[in-house]
Protein backbone atom coordinates (compact mmCIF):
# COMPACT_ATOMS: atom_id res chain seq x y z
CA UNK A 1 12.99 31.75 3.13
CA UNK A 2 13.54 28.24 4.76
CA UNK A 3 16.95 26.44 4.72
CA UNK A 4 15.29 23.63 6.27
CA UNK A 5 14.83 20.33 4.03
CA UNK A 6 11.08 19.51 4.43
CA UNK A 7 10.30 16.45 5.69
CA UNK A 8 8.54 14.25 3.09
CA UNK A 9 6.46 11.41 3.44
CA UNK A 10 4.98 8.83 0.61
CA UNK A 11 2.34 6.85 1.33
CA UNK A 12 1.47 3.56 -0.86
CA UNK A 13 -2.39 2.23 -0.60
CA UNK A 14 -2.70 -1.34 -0.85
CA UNK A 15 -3.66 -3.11 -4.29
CA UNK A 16 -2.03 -6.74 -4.69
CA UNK A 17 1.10 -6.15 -7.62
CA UNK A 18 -0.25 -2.64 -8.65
CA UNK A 19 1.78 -1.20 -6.55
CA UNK A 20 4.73 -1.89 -8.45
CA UNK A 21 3.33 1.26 -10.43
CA UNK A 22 4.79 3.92 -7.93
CA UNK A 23 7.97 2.98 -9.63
CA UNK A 24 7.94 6.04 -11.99
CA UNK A 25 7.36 7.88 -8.73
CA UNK A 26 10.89 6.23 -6.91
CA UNK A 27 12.39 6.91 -9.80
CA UNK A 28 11.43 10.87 -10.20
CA UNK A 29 12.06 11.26 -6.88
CA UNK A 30 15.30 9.56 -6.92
CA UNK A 31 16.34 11.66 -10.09
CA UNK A 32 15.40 15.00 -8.32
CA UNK A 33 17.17 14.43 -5.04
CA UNK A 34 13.97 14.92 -3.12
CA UNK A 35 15.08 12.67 0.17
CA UNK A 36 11.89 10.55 1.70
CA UNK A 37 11.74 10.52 5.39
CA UNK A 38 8.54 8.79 5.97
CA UNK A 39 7.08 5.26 3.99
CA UNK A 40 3.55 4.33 5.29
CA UNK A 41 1.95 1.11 3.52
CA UNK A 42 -0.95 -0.71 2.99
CA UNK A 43 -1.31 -4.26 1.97
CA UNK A 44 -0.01 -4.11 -1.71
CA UNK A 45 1.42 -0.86 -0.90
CA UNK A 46 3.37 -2.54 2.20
CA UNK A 47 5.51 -4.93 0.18
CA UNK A 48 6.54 -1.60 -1.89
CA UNK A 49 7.05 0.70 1.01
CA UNK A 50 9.33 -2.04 2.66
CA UNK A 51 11.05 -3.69 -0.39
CA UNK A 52 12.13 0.19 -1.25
CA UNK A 53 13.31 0.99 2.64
CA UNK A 54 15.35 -2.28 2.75
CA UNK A 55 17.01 -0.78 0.42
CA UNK A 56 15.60 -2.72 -2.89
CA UNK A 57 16.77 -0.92 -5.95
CA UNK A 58 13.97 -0.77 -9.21
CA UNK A 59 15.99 -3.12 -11.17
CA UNK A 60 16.44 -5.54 -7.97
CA UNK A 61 12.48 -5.15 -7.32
CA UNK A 62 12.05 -6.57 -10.90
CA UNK A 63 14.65 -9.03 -11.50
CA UNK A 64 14.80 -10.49 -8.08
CA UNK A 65 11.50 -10.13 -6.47
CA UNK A 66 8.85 -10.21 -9.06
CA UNK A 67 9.96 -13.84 -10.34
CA UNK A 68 8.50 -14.67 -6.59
CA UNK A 69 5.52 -14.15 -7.28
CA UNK A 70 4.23 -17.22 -8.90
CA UNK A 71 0.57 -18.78 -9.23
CA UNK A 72 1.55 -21.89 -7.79
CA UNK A 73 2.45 -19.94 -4.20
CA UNK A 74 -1.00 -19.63 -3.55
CA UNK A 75 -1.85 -23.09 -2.53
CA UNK A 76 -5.66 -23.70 -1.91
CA UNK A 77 -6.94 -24.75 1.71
CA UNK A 78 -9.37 -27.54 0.81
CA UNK A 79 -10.34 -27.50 4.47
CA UNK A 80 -11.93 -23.73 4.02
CA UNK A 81 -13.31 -24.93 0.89
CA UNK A 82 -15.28 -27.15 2.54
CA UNK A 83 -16.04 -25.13 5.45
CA UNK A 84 -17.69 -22.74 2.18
CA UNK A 85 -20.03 -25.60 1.15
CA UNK A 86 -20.58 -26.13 4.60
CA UNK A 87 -19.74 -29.96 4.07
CA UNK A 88 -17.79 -31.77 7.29
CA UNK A 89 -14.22 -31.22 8.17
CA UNK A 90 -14.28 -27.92 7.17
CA UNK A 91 -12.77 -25.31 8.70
CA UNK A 92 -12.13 -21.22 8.02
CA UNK A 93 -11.36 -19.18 11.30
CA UNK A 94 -8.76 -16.84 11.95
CA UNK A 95 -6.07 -19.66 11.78
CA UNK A 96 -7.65 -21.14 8.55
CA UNK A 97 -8.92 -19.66 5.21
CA UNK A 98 -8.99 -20.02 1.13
CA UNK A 99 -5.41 -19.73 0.69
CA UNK A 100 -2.09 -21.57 2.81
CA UNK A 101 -0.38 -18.73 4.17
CA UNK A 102 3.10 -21.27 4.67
CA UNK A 103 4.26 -20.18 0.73
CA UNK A 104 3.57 -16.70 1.19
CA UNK A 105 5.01 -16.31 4.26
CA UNK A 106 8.18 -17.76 2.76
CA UNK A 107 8.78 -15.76 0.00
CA UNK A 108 8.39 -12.74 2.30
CA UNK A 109 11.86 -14.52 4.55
CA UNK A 110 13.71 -14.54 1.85
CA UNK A 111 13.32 -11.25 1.27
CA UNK A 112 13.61 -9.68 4.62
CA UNK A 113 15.22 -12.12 6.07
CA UNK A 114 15.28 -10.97 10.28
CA UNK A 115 15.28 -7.26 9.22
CA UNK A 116 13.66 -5.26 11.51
CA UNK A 117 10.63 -2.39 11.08
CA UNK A 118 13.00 -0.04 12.78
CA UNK A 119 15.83 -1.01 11.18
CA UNK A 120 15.04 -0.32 7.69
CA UNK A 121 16.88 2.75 6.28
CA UNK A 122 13.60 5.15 5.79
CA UNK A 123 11.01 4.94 8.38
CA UNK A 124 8.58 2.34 7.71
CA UNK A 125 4.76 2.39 9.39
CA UNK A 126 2.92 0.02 8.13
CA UNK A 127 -1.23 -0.40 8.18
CA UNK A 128 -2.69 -3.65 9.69
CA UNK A 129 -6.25 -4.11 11.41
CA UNK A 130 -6.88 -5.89 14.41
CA UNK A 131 -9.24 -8.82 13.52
CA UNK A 132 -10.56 -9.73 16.59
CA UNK A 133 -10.99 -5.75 17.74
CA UNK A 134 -10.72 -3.71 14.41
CA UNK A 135 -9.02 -1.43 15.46
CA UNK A 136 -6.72 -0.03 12.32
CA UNK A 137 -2.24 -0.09 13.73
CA UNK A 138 0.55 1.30 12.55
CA UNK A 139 3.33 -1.05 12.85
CA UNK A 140 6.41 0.69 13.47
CA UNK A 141 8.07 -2.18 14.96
CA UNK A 142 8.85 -5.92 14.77
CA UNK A 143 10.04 -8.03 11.93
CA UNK A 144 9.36 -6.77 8.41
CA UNK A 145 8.48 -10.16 7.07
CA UNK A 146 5.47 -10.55 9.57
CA UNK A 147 4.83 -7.05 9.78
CA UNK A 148 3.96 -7.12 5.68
CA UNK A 149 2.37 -10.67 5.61
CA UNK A 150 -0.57 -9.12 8.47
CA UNK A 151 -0.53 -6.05 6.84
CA UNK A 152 -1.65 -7.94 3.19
CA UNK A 153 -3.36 -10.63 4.50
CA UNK A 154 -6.60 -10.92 3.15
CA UNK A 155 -9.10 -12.36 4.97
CA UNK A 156 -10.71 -14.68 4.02
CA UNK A 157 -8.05 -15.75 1.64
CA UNK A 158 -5.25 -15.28 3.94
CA UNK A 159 -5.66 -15.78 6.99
CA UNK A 160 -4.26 -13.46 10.11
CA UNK A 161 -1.05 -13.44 11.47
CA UNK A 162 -0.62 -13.62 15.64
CA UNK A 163 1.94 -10.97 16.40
CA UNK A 164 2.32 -10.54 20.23
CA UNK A 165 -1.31 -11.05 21.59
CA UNK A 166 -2.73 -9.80 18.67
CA UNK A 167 -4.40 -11.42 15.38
CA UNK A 168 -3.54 -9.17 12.47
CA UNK A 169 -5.00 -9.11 9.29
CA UNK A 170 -5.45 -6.52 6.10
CA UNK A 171 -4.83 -3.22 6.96
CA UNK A 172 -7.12 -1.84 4.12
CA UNK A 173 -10.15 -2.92 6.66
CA UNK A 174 -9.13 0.11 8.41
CA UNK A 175 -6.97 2.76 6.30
CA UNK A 176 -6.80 1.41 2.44
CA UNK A 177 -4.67 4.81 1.82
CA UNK A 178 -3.63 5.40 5.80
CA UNK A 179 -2.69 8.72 5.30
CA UNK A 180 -3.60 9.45 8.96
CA UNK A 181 0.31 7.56 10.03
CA UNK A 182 1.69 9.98 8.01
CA UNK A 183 0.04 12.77 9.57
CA UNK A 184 0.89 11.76 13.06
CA UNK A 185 4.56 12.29 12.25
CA UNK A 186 4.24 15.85 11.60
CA UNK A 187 5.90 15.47 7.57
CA UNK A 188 5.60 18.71 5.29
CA UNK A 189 4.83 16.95 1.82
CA UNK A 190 2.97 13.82 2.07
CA UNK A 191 2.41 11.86 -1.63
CA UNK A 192 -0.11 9.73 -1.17
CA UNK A 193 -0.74 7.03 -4.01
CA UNK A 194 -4.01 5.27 -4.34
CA UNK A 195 -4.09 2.64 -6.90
CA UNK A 196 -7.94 2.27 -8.09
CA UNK A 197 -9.25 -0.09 -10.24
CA UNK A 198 -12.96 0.11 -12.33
CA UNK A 199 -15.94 -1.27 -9.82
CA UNK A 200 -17.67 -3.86 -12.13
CA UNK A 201 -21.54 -2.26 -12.98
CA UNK A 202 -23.09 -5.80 -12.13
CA UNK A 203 -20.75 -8.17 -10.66
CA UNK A 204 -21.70 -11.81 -10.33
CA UNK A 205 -21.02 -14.75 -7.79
CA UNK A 206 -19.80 -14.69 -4.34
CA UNK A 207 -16.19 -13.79 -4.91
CA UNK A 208 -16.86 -10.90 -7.51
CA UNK A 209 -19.36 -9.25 -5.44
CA UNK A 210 -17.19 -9.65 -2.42
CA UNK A 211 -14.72 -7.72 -4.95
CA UNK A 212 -17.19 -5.44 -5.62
CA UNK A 213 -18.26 -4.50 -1.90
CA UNK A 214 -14.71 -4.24 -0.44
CA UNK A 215 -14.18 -1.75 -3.45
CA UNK A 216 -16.99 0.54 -3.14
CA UNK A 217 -15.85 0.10 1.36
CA UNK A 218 -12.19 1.48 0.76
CA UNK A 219 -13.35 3.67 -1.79
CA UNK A 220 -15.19 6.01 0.86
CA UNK A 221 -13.24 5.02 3.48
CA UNK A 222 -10.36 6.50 1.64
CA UNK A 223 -11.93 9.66 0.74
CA UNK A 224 -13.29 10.17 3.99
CA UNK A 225 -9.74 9.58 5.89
CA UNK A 226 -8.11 11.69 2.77
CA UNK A 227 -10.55 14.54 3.70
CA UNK A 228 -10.05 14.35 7.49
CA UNK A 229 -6.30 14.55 6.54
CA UNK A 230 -6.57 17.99 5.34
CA UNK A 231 -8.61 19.39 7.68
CA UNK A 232 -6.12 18.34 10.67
CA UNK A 233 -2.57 19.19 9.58
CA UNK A 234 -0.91 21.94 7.57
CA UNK A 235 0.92 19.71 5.46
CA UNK A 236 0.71 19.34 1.52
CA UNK A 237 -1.05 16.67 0.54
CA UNK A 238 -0.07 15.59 -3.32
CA UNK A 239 -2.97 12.82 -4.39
CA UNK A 240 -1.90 10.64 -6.91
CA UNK A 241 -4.40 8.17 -8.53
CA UNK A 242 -3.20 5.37 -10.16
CA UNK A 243 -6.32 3.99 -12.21
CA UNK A 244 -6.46 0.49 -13.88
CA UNK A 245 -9.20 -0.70 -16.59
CA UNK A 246 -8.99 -4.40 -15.19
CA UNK A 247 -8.32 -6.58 -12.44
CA UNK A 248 -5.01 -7.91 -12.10
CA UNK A 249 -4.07 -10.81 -10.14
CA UNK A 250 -1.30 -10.50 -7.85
CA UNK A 251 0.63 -13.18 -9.50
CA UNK A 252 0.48 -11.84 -13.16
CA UNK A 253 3.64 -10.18 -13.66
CA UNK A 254 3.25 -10.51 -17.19
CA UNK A 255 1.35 -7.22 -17.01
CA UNK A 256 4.43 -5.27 -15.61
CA UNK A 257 4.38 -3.12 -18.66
CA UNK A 258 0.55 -2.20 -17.87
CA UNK A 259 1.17 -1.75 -14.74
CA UNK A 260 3.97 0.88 -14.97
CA UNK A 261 2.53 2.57 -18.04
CA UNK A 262 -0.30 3.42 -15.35
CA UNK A 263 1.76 4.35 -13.21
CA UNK A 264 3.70 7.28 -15.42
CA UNK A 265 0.21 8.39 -16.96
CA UNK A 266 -1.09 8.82 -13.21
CA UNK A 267 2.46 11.23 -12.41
CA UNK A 268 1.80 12.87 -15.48
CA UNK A 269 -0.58 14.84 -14.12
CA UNK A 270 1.21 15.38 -10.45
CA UNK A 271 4.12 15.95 -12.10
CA UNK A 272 4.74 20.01 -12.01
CA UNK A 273 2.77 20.12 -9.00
CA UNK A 274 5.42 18.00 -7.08
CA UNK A 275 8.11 19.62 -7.80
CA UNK A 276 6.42 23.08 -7.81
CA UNK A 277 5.88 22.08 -4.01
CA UNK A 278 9.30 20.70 -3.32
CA UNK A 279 11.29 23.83 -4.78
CA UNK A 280 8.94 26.10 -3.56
CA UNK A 281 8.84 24.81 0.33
CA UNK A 282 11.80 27.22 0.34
CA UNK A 283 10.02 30.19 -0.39
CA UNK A 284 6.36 30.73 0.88
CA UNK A 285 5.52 33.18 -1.40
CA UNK A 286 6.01 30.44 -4.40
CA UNK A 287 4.37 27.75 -2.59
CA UNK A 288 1.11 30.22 -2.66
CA UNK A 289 1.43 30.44 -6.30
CA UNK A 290 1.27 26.72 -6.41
CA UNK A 291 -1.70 26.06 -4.08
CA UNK A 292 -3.51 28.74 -6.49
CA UNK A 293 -2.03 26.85 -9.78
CA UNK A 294 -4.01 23.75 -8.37
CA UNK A 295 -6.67 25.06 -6.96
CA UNK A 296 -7.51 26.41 -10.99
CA UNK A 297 -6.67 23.03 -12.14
């Protein structure tokens, strides 16, 4: 018998708004008293993970955040167009691609303000790739706003963010579900939340099957880091897949209601394993009976 609280750790793949889906999980978790030590995030995932360790409640995230999100923030850089069609004065680099990153990086001021990484009230590591290296980070520290915009920063859509000597970009080029930050800081439970959406059969044009590749790319990326996971820490891994039937834009907030429905029908079925975990992390000989419950599922 431990009287130790086990350290628990979610962690949020990235996924534009579909994030907003691990709501069902805040609020189980939040309704249990199960205390989160540890929020790693990914693009999508990032915004989440650090809107809910700023201390965002669910009703703040919706009423005060989502109206944010609007179409007209994601201004089009006629210069990369160009620079597409190959036509002169074009121009897409690491400083320059498809989308103004001035709006974006806005919105993501006003709602972190000068907050700090390591001053958010749950531990915050968040993914972002190194363009010029790739080499996959953890950013534990440095301002939340920048820290988020590299992490979701899309390239070529958004372009990178120069933090310190670095250029910083997407961290789902490295880790789409970076479990692996969550392992390094030795957490008992780890929830781990991959948000998944159907890979079109036969996609056409350059931006669909750019869609297309970078899906099928984080798809066995994912699975290969989930599986390293396991092997190198005793930790209990709870995966939760949040699946989606079609794309959704990160400015369509209108599908809210799709979005969390997905989001309870994917902790439907983690449901009784969670808590069968959490309870059990006191006594051994029920956490067994767990691991055996879900090893027959």
């Amino acid at each position: 018998m431990s009287n130790s609280v086990p350290k628990v750790a979610v962690v949020l793949g990235g996924g534009g708004i579909k994030p907003y889906s691990a709501i069902p999980l805040i609020r189980l978790l939040e309704k249990q008293n199960i205390p989160v030590q540890l929020l790693v995030g990914c693009s999508g995932g990032s915004i989440m993970a650090s809107l809910w360790a700023a201390g965002y409640t669910i009703d703040q995230m919706f009423h005060e955040v989502a109206p944010k999100l609007k179409k007209s923030s994601f201004k089009v850089n006629y210069k990369a167009v160009l620079a597409l069609a190959n036509l002169p004065g074009g121009r897409i680099d690491k400083e320059s691609a498809l989308i103004h990153s001035g709006p974006i990086r806005k919105i993501m001021r006003e709602l972190w303000g000068d907050t700090r990484l390591e001053d958010l009230k749950i531990k915050t590591i968040l993914q972002v790739t190194d363009f010029q290296t790739g080499e996959g980070i953890g950013m534990e520290k440095g301002l939340v706003a920048d820290c988020v915009y590299a992490s979701s920063a899309l390239f070529p859509l958004l372009p990178p963010i120069k933090i310190g000597q670095r250029w910083l970009f997407d961290g789902g080029y490295t880790a789409p579900l970076p479990i692996l930050q969550a392992i390094k800081h030795d957490v008992d439970i780890i929830i781990a939340v991959d948000f998944l959406e159907k890979v079109q059969q036969d996609p056409k044009g350059i931006f669909d099957n750019l869609e297309h590749t970078g899906k099928l790319s984080a798809k066995s990326l994912s699975a290969a880091q989930m599986a390293l996971s396991i092997d190198l820490h005793n930790a209990e891994v709870i995966y939760m897949k949040v699946e989606f039937d079609n794309f959704i834009s990160f400015w369509e907030v209108e599908k809210f209601p799709e979005i969390l429905e997905a989001g309870e029908k994917a902790l439907a079925k983690i449901h009784d394993e969670l808590l069968c975990v959490f309870k059990s992390f006191y006594d051994k000989d029920k956490l067994e009976d767990c691991r055996a419950e879900k090893a027959i599922i």
